[in-house]
N, C-alpha and C. Protein backbone atom coordinates (compact mmCIF):
# COMPACT_ATOMS: atom_id res chain seq x y z
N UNK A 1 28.15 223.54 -76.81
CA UNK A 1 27.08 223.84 -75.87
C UNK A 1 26.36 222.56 -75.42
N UNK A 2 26.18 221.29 -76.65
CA UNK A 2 24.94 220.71 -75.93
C UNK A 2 26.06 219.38 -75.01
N UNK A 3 27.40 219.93 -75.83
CA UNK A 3 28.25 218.23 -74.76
C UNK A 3 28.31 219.01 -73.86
N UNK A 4 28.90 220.35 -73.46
CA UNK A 4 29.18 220.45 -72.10
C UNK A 4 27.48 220.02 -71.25
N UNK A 5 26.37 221.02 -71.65
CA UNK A 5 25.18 220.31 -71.13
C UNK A 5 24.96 218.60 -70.81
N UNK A 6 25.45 218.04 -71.46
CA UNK A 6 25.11 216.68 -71.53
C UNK A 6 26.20 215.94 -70.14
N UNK A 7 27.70 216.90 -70.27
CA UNK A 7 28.48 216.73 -69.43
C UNK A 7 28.04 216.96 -67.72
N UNK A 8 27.08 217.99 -67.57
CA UNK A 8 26.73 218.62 -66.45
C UNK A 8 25.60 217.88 -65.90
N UNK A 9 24.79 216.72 -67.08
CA UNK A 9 23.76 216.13 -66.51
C UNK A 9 24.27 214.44 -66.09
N UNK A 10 25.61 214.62 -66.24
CA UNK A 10 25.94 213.40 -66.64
C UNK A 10 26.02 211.95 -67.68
N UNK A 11 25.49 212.92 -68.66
CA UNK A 11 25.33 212.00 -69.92
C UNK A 11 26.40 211.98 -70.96
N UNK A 12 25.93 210.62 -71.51
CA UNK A 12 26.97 210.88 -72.94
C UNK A 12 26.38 211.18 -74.33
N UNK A 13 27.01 211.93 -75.25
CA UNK A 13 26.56 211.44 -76.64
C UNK A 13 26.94 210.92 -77.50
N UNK A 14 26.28 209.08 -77.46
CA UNK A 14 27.19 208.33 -78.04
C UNK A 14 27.31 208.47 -79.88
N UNK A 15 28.49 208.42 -80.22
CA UNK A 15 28.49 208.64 -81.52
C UNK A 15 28.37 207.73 -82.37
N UNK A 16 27.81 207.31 -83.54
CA UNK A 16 27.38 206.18 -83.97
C UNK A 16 28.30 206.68 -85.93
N UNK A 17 28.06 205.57 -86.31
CA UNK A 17 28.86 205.93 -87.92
C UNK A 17 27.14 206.14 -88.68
N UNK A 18 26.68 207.00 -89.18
CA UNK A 18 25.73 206.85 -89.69
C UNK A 18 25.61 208.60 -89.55
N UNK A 19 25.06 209.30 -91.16
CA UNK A 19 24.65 210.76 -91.14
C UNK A 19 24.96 211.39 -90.08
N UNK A 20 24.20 211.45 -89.19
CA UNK A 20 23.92 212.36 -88.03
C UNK A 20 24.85 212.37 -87.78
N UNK A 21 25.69 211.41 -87.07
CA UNK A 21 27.10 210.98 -86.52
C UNK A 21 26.32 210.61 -85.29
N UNK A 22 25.22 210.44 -84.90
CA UNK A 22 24.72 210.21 -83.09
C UNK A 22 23.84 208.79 -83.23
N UNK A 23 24.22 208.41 -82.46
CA UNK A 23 23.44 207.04 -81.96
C UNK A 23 21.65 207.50 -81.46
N UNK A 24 20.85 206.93 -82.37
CA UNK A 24 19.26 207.28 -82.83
C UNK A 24 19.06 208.64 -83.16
N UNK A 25 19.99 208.89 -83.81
CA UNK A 25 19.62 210.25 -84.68
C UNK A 25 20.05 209.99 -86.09
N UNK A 26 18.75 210.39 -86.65
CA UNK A 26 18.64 210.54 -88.27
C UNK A 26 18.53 211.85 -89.02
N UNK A 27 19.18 212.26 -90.28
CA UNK A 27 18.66 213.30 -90.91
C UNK A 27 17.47 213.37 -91.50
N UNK A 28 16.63 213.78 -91.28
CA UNK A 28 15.10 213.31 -92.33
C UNK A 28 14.72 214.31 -93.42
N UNK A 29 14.70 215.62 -92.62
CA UNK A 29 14.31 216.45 -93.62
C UNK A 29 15.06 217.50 -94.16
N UNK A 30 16.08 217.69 -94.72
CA UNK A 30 16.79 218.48 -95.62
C UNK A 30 16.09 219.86 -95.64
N UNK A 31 16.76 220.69 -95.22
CA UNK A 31 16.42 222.09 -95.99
C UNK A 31 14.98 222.70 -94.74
N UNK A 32 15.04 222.10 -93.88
CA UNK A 32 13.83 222.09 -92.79
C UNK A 32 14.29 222.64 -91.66
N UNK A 33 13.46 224.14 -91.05
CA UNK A 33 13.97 224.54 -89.25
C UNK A 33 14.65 222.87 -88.58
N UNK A 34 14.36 222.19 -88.75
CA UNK A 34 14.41 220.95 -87.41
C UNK A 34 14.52 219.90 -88.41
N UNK A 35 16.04 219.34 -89.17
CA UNK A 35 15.48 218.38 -89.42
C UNK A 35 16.10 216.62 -88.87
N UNK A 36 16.50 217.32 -87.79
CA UNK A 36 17.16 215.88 -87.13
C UNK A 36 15.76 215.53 -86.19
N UNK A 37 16.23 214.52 -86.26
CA UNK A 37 15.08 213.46 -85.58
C UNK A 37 15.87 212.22 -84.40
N UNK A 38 15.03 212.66 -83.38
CA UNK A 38 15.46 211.51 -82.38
C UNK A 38 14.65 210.40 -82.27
N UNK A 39 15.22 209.30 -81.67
CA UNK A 39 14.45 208.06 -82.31
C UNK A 39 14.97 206.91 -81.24
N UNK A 40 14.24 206.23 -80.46
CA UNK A 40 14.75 204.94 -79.88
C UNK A 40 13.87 203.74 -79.83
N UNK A 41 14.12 202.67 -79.52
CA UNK A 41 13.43 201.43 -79.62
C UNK A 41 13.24 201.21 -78.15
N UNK A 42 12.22 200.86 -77.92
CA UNK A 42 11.28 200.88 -76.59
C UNK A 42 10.34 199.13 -76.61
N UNK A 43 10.23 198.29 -76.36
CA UNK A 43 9.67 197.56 -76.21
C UNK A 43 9.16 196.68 -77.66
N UNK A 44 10.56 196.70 -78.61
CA UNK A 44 10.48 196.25 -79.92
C UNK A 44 9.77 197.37 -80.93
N UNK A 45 9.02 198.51 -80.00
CA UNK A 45 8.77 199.65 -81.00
C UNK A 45 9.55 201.21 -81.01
N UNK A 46 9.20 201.72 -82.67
CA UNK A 46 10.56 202.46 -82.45
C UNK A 46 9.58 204.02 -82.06
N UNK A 47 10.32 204.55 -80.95
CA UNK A 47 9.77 205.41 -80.39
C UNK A 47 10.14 206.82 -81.03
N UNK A 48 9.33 207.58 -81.18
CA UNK A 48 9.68 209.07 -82.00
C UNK A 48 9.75 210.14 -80.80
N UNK A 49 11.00 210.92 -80.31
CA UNK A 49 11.25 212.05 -79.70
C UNK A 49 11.12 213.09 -79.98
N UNK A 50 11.43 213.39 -81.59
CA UNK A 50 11.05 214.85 -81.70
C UNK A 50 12.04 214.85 -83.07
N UNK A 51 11.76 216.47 -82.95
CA UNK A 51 12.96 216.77 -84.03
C UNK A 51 13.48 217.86 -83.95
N UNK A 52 14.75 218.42 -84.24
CA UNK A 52 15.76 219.15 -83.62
C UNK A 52 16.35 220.16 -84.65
N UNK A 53 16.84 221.25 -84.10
CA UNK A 53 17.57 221.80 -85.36
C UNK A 53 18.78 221.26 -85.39
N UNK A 54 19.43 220.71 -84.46
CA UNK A 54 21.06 220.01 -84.83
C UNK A 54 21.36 219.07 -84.40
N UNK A 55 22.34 218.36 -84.69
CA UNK A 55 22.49 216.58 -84.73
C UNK A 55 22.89 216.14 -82.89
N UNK A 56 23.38 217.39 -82.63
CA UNK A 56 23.27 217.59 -80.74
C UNK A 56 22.71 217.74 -80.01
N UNK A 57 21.07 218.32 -80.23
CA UNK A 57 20.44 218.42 -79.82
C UNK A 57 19.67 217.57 -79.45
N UNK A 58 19.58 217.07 -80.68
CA UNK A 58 18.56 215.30 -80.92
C UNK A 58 19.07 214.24 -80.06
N UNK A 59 20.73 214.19 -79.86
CA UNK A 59 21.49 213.20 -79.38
C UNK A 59 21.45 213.35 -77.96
N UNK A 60 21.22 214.82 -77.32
CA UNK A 60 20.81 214.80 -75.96
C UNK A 60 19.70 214.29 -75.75
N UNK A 61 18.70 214.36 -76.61
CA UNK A 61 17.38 214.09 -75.84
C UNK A 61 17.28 212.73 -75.98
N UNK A 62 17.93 211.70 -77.09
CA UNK A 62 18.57 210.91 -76.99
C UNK A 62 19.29 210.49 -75.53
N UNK A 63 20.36 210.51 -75.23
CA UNK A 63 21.15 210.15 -74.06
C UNK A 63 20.18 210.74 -72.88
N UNK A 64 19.20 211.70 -72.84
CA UNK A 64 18.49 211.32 -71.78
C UNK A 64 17.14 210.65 -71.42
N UNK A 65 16.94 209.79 -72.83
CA UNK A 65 16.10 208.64 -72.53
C UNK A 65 16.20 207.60 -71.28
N UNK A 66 15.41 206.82 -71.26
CA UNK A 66 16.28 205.63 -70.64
C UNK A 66 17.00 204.90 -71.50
N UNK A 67 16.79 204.71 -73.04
CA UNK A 67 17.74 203.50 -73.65
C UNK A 67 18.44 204.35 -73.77
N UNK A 68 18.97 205.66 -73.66
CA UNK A 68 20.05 206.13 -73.95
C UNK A 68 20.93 206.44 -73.14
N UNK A 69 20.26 206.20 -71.88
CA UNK A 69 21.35 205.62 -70.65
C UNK A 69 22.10 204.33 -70.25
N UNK A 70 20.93 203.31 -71.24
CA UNK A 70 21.36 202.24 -70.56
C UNK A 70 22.59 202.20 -71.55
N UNK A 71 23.05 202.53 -73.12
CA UNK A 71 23.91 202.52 -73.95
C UNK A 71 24.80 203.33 -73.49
């Protein structure tokens, strides 16, 4: 569901080697409605998006940042 979405907006979700498997997505909270977390670096600071119930979800809102376009 969320690649074809991501497909239709024109985005990617880049995959990174790390938990999540997504580039600025982390697992944080175990055992939690939402516990992926999106995350990018913005002007040397690291910017907090939210948090997600799945590692695809996070990675869209991810890829539709701007740093997650420019990657």
């Amino acid at each position: 569901m969320w690649r074809s979405q991501a497909e239709t907006e024109g985005l990617a979700l880049l995959v990174a080697d790390n938990k999540a498997g997504y580039f600025g997505v982390t697992l944080d909270q175990r055992g939690k409605p939402k516990p992926y977390q999106a995350q990018v670096t913005r002007g040397g600071k690291a910017v907090h998006l939210g948090c997600f119930a799945t590692a695809e979800e996070a990675a869209l809102c991810v890829a539709r940042s701007p740093e997650g376009q420019e990657a």
